[in-house]
C-alpha atoms as a PDB file:
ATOM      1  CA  UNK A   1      32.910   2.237 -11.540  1.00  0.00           C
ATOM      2  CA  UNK A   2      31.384   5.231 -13.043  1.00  0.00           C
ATOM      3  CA  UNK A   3      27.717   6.290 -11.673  1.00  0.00           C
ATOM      4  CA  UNK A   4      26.656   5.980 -15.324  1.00  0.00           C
ATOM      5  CA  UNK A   5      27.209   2.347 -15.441  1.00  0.00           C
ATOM      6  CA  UNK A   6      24.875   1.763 -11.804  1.00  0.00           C
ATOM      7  CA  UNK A   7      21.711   3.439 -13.044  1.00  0.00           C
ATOM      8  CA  UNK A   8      20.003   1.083 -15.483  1.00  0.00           C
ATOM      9  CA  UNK A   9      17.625   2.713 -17.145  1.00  0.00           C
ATOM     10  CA  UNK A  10      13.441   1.644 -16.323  1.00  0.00           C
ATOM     11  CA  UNK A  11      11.757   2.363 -19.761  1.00  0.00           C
ATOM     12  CA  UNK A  12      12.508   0.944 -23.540  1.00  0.00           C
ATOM     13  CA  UNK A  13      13.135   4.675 -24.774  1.00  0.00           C
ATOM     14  CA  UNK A  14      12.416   8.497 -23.553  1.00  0.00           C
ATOM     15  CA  UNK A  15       8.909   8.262 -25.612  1.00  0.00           C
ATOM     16  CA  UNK A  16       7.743   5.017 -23.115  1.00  0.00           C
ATOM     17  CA  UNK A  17       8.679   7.119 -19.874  1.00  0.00           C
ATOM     18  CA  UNK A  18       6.752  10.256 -21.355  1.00  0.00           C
ATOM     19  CA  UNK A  19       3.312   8.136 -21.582  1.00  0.00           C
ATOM     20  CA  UNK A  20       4.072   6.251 -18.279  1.00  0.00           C
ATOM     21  CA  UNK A  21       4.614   9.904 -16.783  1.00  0.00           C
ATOM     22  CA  UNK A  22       1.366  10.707 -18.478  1.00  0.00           C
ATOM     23  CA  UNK A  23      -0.678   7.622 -17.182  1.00  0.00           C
ATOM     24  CA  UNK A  24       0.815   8.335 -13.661  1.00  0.00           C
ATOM     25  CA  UNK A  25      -0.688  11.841 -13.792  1.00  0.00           C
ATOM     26  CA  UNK A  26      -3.984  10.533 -15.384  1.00  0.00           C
ATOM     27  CA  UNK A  27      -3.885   8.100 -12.780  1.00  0.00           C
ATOM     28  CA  UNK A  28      -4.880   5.664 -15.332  1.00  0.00           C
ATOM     29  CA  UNK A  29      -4.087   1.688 -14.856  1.00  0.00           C
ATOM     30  CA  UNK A  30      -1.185   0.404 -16.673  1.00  0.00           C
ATOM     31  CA  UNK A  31      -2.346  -1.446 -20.298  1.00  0.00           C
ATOM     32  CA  UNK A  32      -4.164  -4.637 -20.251  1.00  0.00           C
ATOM     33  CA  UNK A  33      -3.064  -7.718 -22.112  1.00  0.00           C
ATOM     34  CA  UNK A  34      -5.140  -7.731 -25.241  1.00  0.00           C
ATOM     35  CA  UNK A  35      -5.401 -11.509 -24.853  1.00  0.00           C
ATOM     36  CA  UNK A  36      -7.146 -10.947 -21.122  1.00  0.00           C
ATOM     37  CA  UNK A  37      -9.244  -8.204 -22.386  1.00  0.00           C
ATOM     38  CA  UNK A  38     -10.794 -10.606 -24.688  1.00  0.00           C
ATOM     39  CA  UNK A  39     -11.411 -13.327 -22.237  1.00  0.00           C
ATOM     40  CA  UNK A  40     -12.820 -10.757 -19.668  1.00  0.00           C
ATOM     41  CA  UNK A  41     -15.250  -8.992 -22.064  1.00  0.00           C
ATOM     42  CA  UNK A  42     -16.803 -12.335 -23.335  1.00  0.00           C
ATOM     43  CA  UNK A  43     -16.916 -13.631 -19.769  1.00  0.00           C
ATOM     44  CA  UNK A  44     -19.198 -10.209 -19.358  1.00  0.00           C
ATOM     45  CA  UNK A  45     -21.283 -11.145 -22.531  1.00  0.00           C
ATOM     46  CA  UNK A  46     -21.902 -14.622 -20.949  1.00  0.00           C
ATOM     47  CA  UNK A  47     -23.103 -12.980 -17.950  1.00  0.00           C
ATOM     48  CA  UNK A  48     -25.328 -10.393 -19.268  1.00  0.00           C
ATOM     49  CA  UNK A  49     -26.914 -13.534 -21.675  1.00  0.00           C
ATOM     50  CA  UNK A  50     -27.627 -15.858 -18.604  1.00  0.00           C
ATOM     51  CA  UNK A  51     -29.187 -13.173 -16.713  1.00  0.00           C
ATOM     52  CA  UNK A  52     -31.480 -11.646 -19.793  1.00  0.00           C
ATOM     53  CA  UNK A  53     -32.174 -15.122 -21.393  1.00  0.00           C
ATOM     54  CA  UNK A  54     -31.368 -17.982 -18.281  1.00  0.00           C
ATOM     55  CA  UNK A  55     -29.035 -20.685 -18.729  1.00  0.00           C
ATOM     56  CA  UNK A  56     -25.781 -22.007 -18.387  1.00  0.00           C
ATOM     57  CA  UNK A  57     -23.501 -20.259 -21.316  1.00  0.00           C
ATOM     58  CA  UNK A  58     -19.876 -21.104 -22.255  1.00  0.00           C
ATOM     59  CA  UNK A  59     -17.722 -19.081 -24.108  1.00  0.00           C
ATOM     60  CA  UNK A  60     -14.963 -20.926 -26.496  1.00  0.00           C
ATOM     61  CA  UNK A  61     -12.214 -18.179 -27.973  1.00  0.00           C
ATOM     62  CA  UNK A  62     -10.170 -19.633 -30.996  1.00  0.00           C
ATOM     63  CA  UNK A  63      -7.308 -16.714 -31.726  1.00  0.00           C
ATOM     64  CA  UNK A  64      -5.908 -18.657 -34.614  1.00  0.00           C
ATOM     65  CA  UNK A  65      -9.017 -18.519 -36.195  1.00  0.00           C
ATOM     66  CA  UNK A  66     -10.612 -15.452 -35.337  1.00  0.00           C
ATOM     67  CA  UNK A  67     -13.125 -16.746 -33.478  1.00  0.00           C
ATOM     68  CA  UNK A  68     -15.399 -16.178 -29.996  1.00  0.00           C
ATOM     69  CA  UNK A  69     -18.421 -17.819 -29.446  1.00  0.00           C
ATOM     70  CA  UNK A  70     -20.952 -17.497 -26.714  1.00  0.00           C
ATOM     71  CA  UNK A  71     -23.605 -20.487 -26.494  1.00  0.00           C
ATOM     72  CA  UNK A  72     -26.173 -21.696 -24.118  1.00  0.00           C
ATOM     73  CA  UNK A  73     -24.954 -25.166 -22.731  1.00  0.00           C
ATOM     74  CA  UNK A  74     -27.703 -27.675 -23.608  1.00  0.00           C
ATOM     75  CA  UNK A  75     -28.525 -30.263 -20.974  1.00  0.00           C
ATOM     76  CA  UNK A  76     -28.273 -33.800 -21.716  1.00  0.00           C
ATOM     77  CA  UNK A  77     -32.204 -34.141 -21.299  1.00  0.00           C
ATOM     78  CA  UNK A  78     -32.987 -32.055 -23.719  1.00  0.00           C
ATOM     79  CA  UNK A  79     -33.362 -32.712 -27.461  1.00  0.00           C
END
């Protein structure tokens, strides 16, 4: 067999391996799933709300609709 048919090649086309060469040397991470970056950043919202305002907040992303919220929990006590 032919070494052409052993190497399989690692990237989709030559313009893929020219930006991975370029993150390597940038030493930048690979790219984030957009769906995680969502999830993360509105986790960090949540955060930043319960320690400027108190609370318990939850966070409810809806991608079909468009849709993050961020919203103090209410306890059952109160009205």
């Amino acid at each position: 067999m032919a070494i052409r048919h052993q190497i399989k090649a690692r990237y989709r086309s030559r313009n893929d391996e020219i930006v991975a060469g370029l993150r390597d040397a940038a030493h930048a991470a690979a790219p984030l799933d957009p769906m995680m970056v969502v999830k993360r950043k509105a986790a960090e919202i949540s955060t930043a709300m319960a320690l400027l305002h108190g609370g318990d907040w939850r966070v409810q992303i809806d991608h079909q609709e468009g849709l993050v919220l961020i919203v103090r929990r209410r306890h059952r006590g109160n009205p």
